[in-house]
N, C-alpha and C. Protein backbone atom coordinates (compact mmCIF):
# COMPACT_ATOMS: atom_id res chain seq x y z
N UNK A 1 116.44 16.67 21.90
CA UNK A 1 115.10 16.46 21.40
C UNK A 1 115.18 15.73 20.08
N UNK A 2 114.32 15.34 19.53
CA UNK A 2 114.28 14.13 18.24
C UNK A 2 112.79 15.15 17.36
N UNK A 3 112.96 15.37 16.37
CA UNK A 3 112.17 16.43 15.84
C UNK A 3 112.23 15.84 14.04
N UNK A 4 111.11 15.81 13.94
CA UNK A 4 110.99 15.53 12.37
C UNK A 4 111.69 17.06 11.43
N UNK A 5 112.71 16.47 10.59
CA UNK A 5 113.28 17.69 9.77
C UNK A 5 112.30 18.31 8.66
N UNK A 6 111.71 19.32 9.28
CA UNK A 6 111.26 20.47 8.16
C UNK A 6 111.66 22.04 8.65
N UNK A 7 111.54 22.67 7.58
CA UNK A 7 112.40 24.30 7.81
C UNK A 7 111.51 24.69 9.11
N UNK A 8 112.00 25.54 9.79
CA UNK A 8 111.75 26.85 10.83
C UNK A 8 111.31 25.36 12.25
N UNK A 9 111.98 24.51 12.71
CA UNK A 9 111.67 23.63 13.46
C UNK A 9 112.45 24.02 14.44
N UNK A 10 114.24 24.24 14.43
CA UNK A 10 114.89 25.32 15.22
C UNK A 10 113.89 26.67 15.69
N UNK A 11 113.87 27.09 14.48
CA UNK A 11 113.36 28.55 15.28
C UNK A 11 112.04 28.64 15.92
N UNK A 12 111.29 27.59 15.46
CA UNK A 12 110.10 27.41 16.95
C UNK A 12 110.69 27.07 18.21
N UNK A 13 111.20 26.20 18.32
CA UNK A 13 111.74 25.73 19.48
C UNK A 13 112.82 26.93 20.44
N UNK A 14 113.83 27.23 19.88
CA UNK A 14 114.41 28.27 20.23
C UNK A 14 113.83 29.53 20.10
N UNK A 15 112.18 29.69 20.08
CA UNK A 15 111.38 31.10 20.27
C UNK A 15 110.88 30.91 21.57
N UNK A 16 110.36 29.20 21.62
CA UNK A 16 110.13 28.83 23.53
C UNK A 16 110.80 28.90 23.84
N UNK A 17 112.43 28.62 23.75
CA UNK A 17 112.84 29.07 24.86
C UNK A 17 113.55 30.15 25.55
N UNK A 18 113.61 30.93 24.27
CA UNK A 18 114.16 32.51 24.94
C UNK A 18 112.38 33.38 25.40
N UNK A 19 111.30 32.54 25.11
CA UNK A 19 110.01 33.03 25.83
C UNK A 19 110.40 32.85 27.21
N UNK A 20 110.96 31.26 27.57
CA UNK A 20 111.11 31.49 29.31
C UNK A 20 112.21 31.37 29.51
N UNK A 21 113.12 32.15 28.97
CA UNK A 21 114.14 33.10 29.71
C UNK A 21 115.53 32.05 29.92
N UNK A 22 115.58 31.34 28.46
CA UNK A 22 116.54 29.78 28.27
C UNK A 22 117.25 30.30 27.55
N UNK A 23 118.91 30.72 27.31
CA UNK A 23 119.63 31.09 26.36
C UNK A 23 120.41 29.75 25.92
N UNK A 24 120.56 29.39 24.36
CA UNK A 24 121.44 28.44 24.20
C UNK A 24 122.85 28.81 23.71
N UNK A 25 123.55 27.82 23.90
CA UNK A 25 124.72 27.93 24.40
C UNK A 25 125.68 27.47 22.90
N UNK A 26 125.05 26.14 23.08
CA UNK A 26 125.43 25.58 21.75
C UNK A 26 123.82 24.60 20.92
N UNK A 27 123.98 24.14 19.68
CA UNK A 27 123.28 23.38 19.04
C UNK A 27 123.98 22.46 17.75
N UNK A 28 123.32 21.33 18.04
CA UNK A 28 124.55 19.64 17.27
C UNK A 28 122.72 19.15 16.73
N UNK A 29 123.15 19.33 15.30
CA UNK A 29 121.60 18.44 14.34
C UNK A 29 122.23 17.72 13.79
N UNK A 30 122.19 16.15 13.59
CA UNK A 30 122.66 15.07 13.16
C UNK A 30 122.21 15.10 12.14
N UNK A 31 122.79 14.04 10.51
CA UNK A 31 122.23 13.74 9.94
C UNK A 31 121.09 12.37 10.23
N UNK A 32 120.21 12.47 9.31
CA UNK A 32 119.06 11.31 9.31
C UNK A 32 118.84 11.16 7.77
N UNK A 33 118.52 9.99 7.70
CA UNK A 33 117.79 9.77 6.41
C UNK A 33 116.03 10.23 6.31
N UNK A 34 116.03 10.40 5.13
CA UNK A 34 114.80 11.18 4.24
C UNK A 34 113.30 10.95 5.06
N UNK A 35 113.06 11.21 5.73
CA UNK A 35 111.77 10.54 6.40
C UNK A 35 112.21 10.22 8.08
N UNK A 36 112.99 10.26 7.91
CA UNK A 36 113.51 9.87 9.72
C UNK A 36 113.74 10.97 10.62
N UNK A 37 113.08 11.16 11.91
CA UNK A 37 113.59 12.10 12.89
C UNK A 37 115.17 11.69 12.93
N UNK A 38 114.96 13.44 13.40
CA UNK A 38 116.54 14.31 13.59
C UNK A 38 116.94 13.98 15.03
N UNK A 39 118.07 13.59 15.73
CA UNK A 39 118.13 14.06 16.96
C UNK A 39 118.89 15.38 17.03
N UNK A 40 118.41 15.77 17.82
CA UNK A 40 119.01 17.64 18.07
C UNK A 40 119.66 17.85 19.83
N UNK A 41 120.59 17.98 19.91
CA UNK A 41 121.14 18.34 21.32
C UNK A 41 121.47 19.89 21.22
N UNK A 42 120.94 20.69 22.40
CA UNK A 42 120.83 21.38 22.77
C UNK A 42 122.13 21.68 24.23
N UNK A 43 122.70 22.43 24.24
CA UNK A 43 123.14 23.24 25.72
C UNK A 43 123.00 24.83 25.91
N UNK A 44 122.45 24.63 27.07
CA UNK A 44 121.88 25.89 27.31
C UNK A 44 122.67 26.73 28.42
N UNK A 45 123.10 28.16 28.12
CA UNK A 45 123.61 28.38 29.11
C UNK A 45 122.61 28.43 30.66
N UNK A 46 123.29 28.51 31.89
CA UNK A 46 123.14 28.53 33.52
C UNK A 46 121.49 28.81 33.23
N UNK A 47 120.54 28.65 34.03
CA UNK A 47 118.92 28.92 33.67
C UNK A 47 118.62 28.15 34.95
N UNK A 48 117.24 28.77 35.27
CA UNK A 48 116.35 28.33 35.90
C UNK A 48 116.32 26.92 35.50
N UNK A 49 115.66 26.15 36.21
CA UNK A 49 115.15 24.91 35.92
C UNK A 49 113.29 25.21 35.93
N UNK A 50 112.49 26.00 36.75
CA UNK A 50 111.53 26.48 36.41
C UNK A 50 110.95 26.36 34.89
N UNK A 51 111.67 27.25 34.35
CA UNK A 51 111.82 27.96 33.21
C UNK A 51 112.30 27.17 32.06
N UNK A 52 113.00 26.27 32.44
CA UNK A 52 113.77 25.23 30.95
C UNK A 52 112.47 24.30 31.30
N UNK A 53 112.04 23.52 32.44
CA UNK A 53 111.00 22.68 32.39
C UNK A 53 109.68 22.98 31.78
N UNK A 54 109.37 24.63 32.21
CA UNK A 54 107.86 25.22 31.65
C UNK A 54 108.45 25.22 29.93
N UNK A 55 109.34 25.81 29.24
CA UNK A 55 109.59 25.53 27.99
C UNK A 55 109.89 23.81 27.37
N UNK A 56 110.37 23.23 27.92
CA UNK A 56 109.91 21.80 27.64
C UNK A 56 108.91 21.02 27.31
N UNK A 57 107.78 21.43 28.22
CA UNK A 57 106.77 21.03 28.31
C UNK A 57 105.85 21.58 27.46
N UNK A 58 106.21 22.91 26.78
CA UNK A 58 105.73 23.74 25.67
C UNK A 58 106.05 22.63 24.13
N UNK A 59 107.25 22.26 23.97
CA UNK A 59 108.18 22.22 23.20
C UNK A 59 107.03 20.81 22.84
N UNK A 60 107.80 19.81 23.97
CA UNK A 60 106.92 18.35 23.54
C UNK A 60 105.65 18.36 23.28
N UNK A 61 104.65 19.44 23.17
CA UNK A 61 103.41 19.68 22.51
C UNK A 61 103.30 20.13 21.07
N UNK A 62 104.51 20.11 20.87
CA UNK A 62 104.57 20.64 18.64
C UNK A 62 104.32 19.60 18.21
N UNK A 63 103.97 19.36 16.98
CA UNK A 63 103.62 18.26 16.14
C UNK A 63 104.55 17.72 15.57
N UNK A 64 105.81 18.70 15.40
CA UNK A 64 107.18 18.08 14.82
C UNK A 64 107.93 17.37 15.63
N UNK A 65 107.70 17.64 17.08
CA UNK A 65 108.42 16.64 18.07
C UNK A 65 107.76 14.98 18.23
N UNK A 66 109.01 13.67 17.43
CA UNK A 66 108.89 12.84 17.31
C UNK A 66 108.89 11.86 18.60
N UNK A 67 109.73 12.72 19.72
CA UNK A 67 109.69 11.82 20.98
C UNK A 67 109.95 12.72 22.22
N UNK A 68 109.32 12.36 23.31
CA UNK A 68 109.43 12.94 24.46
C UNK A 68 111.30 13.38 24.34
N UNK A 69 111.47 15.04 24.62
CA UNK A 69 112.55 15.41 24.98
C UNK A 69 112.90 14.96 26.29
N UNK A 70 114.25 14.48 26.33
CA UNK A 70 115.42 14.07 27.21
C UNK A 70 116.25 15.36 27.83
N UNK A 71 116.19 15.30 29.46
CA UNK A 71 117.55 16.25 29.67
C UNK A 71 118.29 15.99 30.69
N UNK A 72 119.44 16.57 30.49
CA UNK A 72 120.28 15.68 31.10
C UNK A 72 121.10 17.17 32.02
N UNK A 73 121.60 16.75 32.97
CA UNK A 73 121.93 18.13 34.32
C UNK A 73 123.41 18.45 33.53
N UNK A 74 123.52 19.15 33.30
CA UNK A 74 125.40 19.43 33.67
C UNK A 74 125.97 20.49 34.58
N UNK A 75 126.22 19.84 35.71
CA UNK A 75 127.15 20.86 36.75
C UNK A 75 128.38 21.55 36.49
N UNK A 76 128.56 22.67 36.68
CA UNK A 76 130.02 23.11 36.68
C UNK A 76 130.56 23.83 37.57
């Protein structure tokens, strides 16, 4: 996700998604310069896809989210 940097922007996001039942796994916040969205990668452990999509679709409705979130499958 790409998210403008201000405090508690993690912990909204990661409140949707342990709401639908999304545990993360890991989290990577890049630096940006002063005014510039963050990109933020997310992995989440094994989950519904239901459930990561209904929190997605939560997520890209905040005001801090600078661009439609991206996701990408990983099989194992």
């Amino acid at each position: 996700l790409t998210t403008l940097d201000h405090p508690g922007v993690l912990g909204k996001v990661c409140t949707i998604l342990g709401g639908h039942g999304v545990s993360i796994a890991s989290c990577i916040q890049k630096d940006s310069e002063a005014g510039q969205p963050v990109p933020v990668v997310m992995m989440t452990h094994e989950t519904l896809e239901s459930g990561l999509m209904a929190a997605l679709s939560e997520i890209d409705q905040l005001d801090f989210i600078a661009a439609p979130t991206q996701l990408i499958r990983v099989f194992g």
